[in-house]
Structure formats: C-alpha cells, structure tokens
C-alpha atoms as a PDB file:
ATOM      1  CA  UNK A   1     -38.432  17.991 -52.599  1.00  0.00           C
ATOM      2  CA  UNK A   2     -36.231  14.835 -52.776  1.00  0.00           C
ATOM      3  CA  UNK A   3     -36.730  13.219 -56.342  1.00  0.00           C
ATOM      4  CA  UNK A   4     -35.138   9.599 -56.455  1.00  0.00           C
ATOM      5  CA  UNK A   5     -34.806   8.104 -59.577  1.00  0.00           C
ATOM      6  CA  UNK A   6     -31.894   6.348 -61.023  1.00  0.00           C
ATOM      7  CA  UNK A   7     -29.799   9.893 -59.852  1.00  0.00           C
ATOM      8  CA  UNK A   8     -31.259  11.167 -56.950  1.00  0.00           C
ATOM      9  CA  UNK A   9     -31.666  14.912 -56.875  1.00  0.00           C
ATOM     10  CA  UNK A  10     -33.455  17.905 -54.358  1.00  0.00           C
ATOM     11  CA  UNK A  11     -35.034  20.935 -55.198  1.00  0.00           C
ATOM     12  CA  UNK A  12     -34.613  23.581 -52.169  1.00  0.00           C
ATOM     13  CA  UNK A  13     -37.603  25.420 -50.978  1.00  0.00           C
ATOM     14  CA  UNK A  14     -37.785  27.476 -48.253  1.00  0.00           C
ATOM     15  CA  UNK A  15     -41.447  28.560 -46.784  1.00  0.00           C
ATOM     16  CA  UNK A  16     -42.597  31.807 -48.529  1.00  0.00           C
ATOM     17  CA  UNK A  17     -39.683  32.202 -50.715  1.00  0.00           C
ATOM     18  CA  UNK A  18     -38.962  33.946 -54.354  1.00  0.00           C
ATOM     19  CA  UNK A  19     -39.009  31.637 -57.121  1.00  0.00           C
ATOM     20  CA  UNK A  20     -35.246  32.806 -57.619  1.00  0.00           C
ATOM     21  CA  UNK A  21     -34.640  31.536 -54.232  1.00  0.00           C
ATOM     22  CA  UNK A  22     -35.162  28.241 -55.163  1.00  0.00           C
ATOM     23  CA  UNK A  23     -32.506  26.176 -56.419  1.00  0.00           C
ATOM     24  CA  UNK A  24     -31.962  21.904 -57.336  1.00  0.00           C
ATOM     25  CA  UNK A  25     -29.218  19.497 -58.147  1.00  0.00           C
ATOM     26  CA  UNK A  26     -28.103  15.757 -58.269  1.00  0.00           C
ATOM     27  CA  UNK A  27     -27.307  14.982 -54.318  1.00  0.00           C
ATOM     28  CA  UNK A  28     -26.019  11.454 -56.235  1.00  0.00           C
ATOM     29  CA  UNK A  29     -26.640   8.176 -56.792  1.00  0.00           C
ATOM     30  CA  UNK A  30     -30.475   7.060 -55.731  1.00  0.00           C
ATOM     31  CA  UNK A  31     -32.067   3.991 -57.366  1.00  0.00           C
ATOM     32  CA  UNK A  32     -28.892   2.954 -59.739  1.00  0.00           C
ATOM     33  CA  UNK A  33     -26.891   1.647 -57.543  1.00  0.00           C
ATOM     34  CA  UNK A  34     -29.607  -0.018 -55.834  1.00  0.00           C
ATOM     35  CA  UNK A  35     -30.933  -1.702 -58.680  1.00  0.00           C
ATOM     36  CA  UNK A  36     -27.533  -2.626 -59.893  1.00  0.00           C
ATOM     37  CA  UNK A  37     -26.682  -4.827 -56.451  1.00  0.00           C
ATOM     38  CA  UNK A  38     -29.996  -6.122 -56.582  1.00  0.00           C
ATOM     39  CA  UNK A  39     -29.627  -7.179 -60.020  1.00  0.00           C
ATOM     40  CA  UNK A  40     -26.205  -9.073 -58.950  1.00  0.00           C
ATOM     41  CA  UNK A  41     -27.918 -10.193 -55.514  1.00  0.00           C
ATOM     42  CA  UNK A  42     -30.494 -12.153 -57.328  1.00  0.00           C
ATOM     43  CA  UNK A  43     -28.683 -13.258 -60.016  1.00  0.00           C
ATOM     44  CA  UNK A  44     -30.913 -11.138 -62.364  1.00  0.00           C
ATOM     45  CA  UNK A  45     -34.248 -12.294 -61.206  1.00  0.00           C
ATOM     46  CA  UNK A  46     -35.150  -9.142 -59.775  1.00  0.00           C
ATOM     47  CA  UNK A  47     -34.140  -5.992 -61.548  1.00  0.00           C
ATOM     48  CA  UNK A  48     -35.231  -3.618 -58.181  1.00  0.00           C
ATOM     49  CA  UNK A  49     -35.584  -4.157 -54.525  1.00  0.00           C
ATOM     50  CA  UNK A  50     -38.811  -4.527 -54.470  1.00  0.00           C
ATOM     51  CA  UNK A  51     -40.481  -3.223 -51.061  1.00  0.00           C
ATOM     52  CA  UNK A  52     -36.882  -2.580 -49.784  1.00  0.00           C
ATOM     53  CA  UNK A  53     -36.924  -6.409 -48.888  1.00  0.00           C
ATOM     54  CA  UNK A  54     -33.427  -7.362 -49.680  1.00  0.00           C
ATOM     55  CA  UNK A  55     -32.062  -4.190 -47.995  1.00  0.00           C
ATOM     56  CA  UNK A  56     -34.077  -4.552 -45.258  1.00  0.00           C
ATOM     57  CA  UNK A  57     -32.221  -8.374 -44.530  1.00  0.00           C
ATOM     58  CA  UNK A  58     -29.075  -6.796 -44.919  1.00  0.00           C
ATOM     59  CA  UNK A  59     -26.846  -4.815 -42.833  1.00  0.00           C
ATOM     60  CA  UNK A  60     -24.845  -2.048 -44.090  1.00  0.00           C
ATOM     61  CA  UNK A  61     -21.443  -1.814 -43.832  1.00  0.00           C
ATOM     62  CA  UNK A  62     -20.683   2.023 -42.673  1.00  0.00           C
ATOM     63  CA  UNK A  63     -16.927   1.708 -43.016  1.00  0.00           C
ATOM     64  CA  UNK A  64     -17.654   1.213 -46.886  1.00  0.00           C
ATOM     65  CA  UNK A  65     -19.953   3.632 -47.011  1.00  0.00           C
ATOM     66  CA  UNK A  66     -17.882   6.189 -45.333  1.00  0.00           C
ATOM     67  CA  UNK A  67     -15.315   5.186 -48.110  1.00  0.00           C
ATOM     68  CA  UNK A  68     -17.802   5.716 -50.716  1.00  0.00           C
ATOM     69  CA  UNK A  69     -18.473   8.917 -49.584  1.00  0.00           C
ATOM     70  CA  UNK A  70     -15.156   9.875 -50.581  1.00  0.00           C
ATOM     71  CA  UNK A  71     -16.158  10.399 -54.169  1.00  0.00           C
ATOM     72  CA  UNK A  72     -15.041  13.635 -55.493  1.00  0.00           C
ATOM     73  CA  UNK A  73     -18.941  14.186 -56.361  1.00  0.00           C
ATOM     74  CA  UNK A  74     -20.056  14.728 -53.338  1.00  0.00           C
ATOM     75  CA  UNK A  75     -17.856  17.382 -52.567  1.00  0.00           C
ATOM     76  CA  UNK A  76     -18.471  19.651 -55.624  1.00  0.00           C
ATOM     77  CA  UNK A  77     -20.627  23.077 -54.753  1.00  0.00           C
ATOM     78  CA  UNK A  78     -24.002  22.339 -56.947  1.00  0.00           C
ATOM     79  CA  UNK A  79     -25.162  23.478 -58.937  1.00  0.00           C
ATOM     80  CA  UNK A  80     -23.929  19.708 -60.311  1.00  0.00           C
ATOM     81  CA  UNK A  81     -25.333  17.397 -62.180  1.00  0.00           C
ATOM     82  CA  UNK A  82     -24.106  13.600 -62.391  1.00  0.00           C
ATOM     83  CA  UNK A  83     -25.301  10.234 -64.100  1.00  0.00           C
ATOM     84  CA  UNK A  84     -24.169   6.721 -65.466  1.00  0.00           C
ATOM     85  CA  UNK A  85     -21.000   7.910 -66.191  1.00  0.00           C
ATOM     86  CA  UNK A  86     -20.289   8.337 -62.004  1.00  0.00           C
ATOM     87  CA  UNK A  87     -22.480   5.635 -60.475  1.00  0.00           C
ATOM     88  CA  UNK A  88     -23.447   3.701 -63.004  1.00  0.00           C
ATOM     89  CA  UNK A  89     -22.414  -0.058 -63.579  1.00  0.00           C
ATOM     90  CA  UNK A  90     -18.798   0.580 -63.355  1.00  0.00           C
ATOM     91  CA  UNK A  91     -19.251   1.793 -60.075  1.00  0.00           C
ATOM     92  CA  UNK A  92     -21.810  -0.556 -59.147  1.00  0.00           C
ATOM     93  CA  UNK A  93     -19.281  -3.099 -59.709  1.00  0.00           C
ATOM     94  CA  UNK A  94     -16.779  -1.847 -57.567  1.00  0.00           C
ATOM     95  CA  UNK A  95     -18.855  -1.884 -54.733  1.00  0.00           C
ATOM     96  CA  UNK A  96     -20.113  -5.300 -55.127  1.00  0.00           C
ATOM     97  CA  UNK A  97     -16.643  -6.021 -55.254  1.00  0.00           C
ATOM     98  CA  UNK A  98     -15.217  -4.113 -52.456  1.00  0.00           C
ATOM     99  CA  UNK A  99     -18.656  -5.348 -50.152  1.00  0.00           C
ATOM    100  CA  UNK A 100     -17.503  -9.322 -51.345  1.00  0.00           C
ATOM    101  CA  UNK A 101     -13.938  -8.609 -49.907  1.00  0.00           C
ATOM    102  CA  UNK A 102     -14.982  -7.404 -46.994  1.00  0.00           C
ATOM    103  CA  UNK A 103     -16.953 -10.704 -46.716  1.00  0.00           C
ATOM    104  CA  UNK A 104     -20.095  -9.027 -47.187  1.00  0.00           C
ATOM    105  CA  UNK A 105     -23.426 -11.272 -47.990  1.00  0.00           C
ATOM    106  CA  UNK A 106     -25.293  -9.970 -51.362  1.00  0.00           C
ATOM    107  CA  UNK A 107     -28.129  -8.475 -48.870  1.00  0.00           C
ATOM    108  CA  UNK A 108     -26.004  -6.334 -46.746  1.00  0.00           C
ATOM    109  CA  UNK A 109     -24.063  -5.255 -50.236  1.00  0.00           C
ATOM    110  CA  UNK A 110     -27.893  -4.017 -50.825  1.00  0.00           C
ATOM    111  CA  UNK A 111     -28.414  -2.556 -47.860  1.00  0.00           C
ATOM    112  CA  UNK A 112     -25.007  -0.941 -47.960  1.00  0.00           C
ATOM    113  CA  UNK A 113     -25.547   0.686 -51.362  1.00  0.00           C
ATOM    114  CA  UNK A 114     -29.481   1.921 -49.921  1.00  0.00           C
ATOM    115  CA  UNK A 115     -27.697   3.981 -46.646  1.00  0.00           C
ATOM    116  CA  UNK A 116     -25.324   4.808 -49.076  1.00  0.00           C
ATOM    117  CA  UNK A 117     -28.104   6.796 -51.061  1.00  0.00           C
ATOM    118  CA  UNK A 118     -29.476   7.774 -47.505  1.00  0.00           C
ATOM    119  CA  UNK A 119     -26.525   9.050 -46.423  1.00  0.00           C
ATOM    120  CA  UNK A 120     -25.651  11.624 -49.793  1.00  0.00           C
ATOM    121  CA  UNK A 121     -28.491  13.106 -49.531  1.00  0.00           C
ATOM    122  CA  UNK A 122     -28.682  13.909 -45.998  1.00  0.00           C
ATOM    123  CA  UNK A 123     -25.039  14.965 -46.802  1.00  0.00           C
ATOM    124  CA  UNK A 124     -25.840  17.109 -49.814  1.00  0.00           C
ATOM    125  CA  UNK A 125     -28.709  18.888 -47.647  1.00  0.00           C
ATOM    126  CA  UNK A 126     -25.691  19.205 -44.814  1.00  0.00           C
ATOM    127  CA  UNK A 127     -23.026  20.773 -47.185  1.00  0.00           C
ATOM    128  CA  UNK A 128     -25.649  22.602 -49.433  1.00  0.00           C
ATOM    129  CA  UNK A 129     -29.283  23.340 -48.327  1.00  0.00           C
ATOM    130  CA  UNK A 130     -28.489  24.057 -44.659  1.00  0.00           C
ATOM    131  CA  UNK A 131     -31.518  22.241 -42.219  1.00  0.00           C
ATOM    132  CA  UNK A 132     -34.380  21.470 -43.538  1.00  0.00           C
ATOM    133  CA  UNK A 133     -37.495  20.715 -41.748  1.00  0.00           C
ATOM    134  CA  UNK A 134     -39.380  18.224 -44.017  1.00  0.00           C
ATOM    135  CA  UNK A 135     -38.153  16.064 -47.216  1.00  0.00           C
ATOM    136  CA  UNK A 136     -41.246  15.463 -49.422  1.00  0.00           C
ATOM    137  CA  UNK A 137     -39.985  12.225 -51.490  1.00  0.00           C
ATOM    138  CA  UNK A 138     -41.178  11.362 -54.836  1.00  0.00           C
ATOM    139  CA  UNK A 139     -39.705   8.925 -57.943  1.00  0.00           C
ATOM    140  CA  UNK A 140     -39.105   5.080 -57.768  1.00  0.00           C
ATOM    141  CA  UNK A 141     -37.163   5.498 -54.200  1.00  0.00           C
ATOM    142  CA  UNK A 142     -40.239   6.858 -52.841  1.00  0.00           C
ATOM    143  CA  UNK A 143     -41.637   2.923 -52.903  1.00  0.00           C
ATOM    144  CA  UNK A 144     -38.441   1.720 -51.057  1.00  0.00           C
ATOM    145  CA  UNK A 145     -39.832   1.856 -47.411  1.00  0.00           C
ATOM    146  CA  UNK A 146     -35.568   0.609 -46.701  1.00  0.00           C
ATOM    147  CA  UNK A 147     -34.276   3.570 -48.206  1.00  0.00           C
ATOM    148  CA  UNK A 148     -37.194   6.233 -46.923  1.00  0.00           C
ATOM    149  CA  UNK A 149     -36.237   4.923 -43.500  1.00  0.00           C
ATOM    150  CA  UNK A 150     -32.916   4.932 -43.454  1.00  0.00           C
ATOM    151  CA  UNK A 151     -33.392   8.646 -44.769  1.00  0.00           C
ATOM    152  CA  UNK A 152     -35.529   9.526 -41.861  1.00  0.00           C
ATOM    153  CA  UNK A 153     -32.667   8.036 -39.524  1.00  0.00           C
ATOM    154  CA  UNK A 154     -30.094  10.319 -41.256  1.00  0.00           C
ATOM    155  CA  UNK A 155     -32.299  13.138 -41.515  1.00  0.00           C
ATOM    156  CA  UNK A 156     -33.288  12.966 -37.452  1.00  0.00           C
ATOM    157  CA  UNK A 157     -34.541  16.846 -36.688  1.00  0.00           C
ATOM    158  CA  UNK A 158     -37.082  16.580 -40.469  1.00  0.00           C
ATOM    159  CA  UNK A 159     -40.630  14.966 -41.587  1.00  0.00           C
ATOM    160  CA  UNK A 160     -40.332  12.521 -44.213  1.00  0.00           C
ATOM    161  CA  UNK A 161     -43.369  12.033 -45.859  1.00  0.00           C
ATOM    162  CA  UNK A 162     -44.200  11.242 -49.789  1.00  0.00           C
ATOM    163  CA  UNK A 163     -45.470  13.354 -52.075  1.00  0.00           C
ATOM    164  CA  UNK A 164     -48.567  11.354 -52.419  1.00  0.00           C
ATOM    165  CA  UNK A 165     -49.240  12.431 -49.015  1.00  0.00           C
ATOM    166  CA  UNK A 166     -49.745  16.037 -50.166  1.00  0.00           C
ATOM    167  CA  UNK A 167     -51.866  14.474 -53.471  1.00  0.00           C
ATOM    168  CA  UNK A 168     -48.846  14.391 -55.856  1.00  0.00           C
ATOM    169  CA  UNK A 169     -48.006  10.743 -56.684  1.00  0.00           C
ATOM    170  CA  UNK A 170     -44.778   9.874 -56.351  1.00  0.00           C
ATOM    171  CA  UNK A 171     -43.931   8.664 -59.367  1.00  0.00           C
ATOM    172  CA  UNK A 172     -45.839  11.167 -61.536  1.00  0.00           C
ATOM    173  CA  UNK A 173     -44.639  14.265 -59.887  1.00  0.00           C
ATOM    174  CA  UNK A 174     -42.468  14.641 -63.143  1.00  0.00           C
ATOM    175  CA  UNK A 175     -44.250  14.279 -65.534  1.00  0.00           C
ATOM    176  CA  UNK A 176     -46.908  16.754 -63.799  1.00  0.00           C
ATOM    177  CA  UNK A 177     -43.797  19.858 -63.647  1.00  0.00           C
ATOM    178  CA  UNK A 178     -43.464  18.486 -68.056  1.00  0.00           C
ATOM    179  CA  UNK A 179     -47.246  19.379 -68.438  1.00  0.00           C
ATOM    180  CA  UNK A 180     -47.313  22.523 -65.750  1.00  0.00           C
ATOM    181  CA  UNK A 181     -44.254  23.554 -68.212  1.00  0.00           C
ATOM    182  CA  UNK A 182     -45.654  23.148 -71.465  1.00  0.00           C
ATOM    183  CA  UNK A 183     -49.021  24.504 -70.442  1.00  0.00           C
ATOM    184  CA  UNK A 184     -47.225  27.676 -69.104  1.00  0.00           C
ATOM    185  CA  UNK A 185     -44.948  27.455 -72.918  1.00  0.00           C
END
C-alpha cells in the first residue's frame, strides 16, 4: 500500500502474512516536491498539479533525475522516516534551479520532479520490499493520473490500481487506520 502525501511512504504486505511480517517507511519525496515546482511553474496560481496536467506537458529530464537519486536518503535500510527537512523547499529549489540550467521549461521541471517520485518508490520497493505484484495507491498522489502512470511504467511486472478501487477512498484511507486505531484503543 503506496500512501502519497507530501512524503510518500509503503506499507509491505505480503498475501497471508503475520501482522509482524508487515513492515512501512518513507520511500521519499511524493506530493512536496510536486507541489513546490508547480507552485514556481505557475507563478503561484496553482498550488498542485491538478489532474497531472502540467506534468503531463512536460518531459522529464532522466539525467537529473538519476542525479537526484543520489540523495543519501534513498540509500538508508528503512525502517526511515524523512520530511521537510530533506525535500522540502530547500530542495525544491535546487531542482528548479538545476532543471533551469539545464534549459529546462517549468513543465518538464514538473514532470521531472513527478518521475522523480515514480522512480523512489519503485526504487525503495527494489532495494527494500523485493517484487511486488500490485501497488494499491492512496493520498493526494493517488489523483495525479501523471504520477500513477509513470509509476505503472517503473513498476512494469505489478497492478496499479487505487484504493478506491477496493472501496477505500484514497484520500481517507488515513484517517480510516486513526478511527480502526482508536476504536481498537
């Protein structure tokens, strides 16, 4: 289960198995970084990429994603957790930066940052969870139909669907584990 919020982060389940078999952590950034370029693409008119449109005009640059994927994050055994203080506007800014030098328009800097998201989790799953046979996406990426493509190209051999097609909506599939929590408190 592949929650993308601002911090995008899995929870591994394999079929039939212990509830101590089951583990989570951040896979890195999801919607943040997204939001940020989108927020410098439009000169602050839009504050998210709303249907994916702007990343879905642009063209990502793989060479600076590949770079990105450098981040010492990404290569730390979970369990990890990571926020703002990684990927946040700082960060945001340097890749906006970096995708300008590279002559980059402000929809392929989008699109850039939405593989980029794409990309570290497949990565994460790769390096962490092992294969996986279907992603079941939920949180504000969940409405990006950009970035759940692009994670269905990086993810070729699994089923991406959202958790709304099990009858979990996406975006209340956490504060459905809060109640499930407190009930069982």
């Amino acid at each position: 289960v592949q929650n993308i919020g601002g911090i995008a982060n899995v929870t591994a389940l394999q079929g039939g198995c212990a509830p101590e078999a089951v583990f989570a952590f951040d896979t890195g950034p999801g919607n943040m970084l997204i939001d940020d370029a989108t927020l410098r693409a439009t000169d602050g008119a839009q504050v998210f990429d709303r249907d994916g449109r702007l990343g879905a005009a642009g063209r990502p640059d793989d060479a600076l994603i590949a770079g990105l994927m450098r981040h010492p994050y990404f290569a730390l055994p979970p369990p990890k957790t990571t926020g703002r203080e990684q990927f946040g506007r700082q960060f945001g800014a340097d890749v906006w930066e970096r995708g300008r030098g590279r002559g980059l328009s402000p929809e392929d800097i989008v699109a850039t940052v939405t593989k980029l998201t794409a990309v570290s989790i497949a990565d994460a799953y790769t390096r962490y969870v092992g294969a996986v046979d279907e992603v079941v996406l939920c949180g504000g990426g969940a409405d990006n139909p950009t970035l759940v493509r692009m994670i269905g190209a990086a993810l070729p051999g699994a089923r991406v669907l959202r958790s709304d097609d099990l009858g979990v909506p996406a975006d209340a599939k956490e504060a459905i584990a809060f109640a499930v929590l407190a009930y069982e408190t």
